[in-house]
C-alpha atoms as a PDB file:
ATOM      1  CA  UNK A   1     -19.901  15.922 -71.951  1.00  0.00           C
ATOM      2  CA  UNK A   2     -17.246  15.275 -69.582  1.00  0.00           C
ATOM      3  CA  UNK A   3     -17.989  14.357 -65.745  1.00  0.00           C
ATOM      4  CA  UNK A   4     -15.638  16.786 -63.446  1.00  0.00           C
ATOM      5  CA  UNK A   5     -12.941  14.793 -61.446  1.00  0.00           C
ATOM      6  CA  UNK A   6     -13.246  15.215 -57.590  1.00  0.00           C
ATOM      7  CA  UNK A   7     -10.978  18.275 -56.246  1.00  0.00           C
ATOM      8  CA  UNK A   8      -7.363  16.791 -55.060  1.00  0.00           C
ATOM      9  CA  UNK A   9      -8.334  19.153 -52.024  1.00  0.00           C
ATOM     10  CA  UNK A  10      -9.497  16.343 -49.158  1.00  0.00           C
ATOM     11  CA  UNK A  11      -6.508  14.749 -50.481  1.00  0.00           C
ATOM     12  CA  UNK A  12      -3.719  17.724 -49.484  1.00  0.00           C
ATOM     13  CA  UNK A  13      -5.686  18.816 -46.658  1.00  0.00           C
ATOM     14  CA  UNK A  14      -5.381  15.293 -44.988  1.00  0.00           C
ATOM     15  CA  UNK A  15      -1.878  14.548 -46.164  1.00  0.00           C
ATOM     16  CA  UNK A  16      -1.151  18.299 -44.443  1.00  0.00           C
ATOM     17  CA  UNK A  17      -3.566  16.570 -41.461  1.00  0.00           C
ATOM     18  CA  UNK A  18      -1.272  13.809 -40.814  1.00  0.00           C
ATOM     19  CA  UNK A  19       2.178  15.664 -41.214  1.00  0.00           C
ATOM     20  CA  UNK A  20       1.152  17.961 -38.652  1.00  0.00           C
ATOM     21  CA  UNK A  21       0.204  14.863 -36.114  1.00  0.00           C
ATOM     22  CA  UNK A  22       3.128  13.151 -36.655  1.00  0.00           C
ATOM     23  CA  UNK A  23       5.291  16.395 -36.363  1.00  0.00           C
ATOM     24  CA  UNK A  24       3.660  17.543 -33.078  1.00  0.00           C
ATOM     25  CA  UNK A  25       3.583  13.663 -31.887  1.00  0.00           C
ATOM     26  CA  UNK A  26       7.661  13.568 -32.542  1.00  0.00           C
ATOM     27  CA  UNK A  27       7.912  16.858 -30.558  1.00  0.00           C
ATOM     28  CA  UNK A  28       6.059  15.490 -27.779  1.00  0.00           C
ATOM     29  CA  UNK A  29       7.944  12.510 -27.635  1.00  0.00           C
ATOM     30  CA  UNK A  30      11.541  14.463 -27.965  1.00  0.00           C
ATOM     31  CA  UNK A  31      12.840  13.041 -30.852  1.00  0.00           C
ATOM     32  CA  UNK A  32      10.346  10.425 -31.405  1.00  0.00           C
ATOM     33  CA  UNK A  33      12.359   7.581 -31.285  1.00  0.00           C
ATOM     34  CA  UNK A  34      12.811   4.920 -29.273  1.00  0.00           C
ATOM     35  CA  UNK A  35      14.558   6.146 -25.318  1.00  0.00           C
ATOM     36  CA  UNK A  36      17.699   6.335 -25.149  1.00  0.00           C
ATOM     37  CA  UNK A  37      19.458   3.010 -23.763  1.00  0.00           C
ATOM     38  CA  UNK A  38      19.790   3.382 -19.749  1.00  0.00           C
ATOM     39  CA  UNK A  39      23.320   1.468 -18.366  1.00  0.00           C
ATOM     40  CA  UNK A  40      25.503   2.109 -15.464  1.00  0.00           C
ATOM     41  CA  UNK A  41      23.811   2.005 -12.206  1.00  0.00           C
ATOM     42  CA  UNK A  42      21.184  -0.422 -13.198  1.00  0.00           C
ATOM     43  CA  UNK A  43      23.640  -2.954 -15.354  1.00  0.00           C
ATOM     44  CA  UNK A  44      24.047  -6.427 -13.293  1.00  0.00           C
ATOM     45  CA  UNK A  45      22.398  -9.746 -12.049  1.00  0.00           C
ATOM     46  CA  UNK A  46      19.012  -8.702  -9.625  1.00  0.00           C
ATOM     47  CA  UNK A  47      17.430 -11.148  -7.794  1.00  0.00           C
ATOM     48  CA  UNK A  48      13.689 -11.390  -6.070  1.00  0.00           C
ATOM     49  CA  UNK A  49      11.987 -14.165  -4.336  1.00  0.00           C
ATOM     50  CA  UNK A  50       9.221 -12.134  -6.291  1.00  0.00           C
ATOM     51  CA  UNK A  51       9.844 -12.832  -9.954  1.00  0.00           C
ATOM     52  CA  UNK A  52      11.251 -16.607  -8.883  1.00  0.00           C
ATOM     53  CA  UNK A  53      14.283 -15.951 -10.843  1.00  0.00           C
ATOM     54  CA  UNK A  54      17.735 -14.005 -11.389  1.00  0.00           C
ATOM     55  CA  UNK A  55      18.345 -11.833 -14.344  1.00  0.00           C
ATOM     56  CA  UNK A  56      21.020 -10.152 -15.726  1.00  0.00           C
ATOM     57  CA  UNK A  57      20.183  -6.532 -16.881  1.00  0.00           C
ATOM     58  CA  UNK A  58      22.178  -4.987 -19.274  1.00  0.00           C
ATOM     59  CA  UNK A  59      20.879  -1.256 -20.596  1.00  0.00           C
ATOM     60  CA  UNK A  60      16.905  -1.738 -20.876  1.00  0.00           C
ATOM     61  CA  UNK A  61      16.906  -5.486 -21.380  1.00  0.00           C
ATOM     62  CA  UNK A  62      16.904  -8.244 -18.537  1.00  0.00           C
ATOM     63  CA  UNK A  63      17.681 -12.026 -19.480  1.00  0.00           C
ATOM     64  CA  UNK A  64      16.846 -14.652 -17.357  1.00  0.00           C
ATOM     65  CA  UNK A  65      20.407 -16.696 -16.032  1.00  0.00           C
ATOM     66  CA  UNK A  66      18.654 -18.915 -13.382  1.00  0.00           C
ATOM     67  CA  UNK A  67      14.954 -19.277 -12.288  1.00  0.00           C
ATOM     68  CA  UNK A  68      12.913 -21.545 -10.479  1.00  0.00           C
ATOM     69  CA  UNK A  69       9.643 -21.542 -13.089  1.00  0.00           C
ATOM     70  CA  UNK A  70       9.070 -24.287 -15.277  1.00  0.00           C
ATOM     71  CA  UNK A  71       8.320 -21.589 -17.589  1.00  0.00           C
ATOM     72  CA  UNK A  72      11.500 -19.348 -17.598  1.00  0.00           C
ATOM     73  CA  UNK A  73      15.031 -20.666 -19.111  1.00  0.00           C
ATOM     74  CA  UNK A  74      18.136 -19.220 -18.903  1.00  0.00           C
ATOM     75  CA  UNK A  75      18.376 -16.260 -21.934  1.00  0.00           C
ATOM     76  CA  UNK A  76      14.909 -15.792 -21.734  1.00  0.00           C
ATOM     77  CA  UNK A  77      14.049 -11.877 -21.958  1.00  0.00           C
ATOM     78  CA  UNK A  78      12.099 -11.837 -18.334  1.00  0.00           C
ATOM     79  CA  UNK A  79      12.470  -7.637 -17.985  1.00  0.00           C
ATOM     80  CA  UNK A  80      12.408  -4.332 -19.641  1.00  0.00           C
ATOM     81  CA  UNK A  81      12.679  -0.706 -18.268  1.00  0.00           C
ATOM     82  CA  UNK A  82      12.126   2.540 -19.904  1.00  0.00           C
ATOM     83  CA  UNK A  83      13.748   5.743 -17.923  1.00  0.00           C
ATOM     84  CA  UNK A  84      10.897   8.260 -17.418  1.00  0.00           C
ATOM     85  CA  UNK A  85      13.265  11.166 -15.257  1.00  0.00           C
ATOM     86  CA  UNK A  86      16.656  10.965 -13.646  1.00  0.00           C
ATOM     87  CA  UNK A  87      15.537  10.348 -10.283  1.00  0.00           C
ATOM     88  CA  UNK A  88      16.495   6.880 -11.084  1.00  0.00           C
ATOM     89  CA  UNK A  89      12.925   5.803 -11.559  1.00  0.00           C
ATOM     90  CA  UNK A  90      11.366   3.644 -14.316  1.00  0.00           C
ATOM     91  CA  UNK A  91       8.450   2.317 -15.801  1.00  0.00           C
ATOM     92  CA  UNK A  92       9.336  -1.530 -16.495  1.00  0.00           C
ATOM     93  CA  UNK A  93       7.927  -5.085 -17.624  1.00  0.00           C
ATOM     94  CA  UNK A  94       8.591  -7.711 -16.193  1.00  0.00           C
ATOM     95  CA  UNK A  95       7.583 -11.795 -17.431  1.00  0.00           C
ATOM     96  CA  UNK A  96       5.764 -13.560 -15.535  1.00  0.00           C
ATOM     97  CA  UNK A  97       5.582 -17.542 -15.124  1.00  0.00           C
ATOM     98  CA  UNK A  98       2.461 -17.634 -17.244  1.00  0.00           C
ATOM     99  CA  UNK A  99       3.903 -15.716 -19.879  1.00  0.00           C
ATOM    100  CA  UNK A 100       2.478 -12.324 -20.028  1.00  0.00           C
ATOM    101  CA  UNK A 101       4.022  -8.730 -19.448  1.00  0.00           C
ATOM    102  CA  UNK A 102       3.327  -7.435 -15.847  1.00  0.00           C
ATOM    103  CA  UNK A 103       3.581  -3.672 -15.982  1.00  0.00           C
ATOM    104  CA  UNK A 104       5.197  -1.793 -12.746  1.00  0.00           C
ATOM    105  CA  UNK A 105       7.081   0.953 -11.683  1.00  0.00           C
ATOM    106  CA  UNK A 106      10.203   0.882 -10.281  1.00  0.00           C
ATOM    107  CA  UNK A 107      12.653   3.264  -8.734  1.00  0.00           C
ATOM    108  CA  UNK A 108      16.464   2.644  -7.716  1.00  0.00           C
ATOM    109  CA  UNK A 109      17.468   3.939  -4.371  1.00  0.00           C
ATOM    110  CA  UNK A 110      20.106   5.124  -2.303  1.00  0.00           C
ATOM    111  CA  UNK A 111      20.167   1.451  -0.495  1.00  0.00           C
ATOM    112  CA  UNK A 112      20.754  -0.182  -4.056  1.00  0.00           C
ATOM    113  CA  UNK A 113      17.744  -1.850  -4.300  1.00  0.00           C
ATOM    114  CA  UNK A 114      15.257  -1.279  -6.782  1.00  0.00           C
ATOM    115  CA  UNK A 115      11.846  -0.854  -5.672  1.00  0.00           C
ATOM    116  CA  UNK A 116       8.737  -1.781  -7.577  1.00  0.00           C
ATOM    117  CA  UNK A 117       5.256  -0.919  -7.585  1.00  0.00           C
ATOM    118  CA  UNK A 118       2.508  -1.894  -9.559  1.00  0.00           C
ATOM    119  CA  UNK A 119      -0.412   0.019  -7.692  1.00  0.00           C
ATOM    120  CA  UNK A 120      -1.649  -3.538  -6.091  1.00  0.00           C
ATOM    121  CA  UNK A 121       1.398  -4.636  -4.478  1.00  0.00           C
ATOM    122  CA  UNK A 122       4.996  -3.874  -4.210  1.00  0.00           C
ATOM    123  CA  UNK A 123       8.262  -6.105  -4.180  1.00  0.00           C
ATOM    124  CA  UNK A 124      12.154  -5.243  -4.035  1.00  0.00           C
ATOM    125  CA  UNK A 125      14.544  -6.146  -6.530  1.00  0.00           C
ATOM    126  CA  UNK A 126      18.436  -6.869  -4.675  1.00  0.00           C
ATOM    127  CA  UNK A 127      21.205  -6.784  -6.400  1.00  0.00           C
ATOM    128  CA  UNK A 128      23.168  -9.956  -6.666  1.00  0.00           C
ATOM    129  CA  UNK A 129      26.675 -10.330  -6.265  1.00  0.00           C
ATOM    130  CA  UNK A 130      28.349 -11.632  -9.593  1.00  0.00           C
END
């Protein structure tokens, strides 16, 4: 006598499960993908006695091109933004000297200075002439 092979149902109905996640998870997100690339007003060298060094941002990505930590050399990726609405503010990460991610937010103002917050304390970001 031959034993009955388990249904292919649990199968389909959590295949169907996870197409619906990852559909409703992509239309949350927009398209899904990674944000789009932020340039223009943000784009330069900033400076902050802060971070303890200078970076040059260009789109989301900030590379160190001075600093005075041991830690940090020049070309180092020391910041990253994400644009979360077009007030001109951000959610960011910035390194620190001991090499983790800090997480902040920051928000670029009419002054041209970006200011950060990362619920404890608060710091500006100037931009530096090139």
């Amino acid at each position: 006598m031959k034993t009955p092979l388990p249904s292919n149902h649990f199968a389909h109905t959590a295949l169907l499960v996870l197409a619906l996640c990852v559909a409703l998870g992509a239309t949350a997100c927009g398209t899904g993908g990674p944000p789009p690339p932020i340039d223009g007003p943000f784009d330069g060298i900033w400076t902050s006695p802060h971070l303890g060094y200078d970076f040059f941002l260009d789109g989301r990505v900030g590379k160190a091109i001075s600093s005075s930590r041991a830690t940090i050399h020049r070309d180092d990726q020391v910041f990253q933004m994400v644009a979360i609405d077009d007030d001109m503010r951000f959610s960011g990460k910035q390194l620190l000297s001991d090499g983790t991610w800090h997480e902040f937010i920051g928000e670029l103002k009419a002054d041209g200075k970006i200011y950060c917050n990362d619920g404890k304390s608060s710091w500006v970001l100037e931009r530096k002439s090139q």
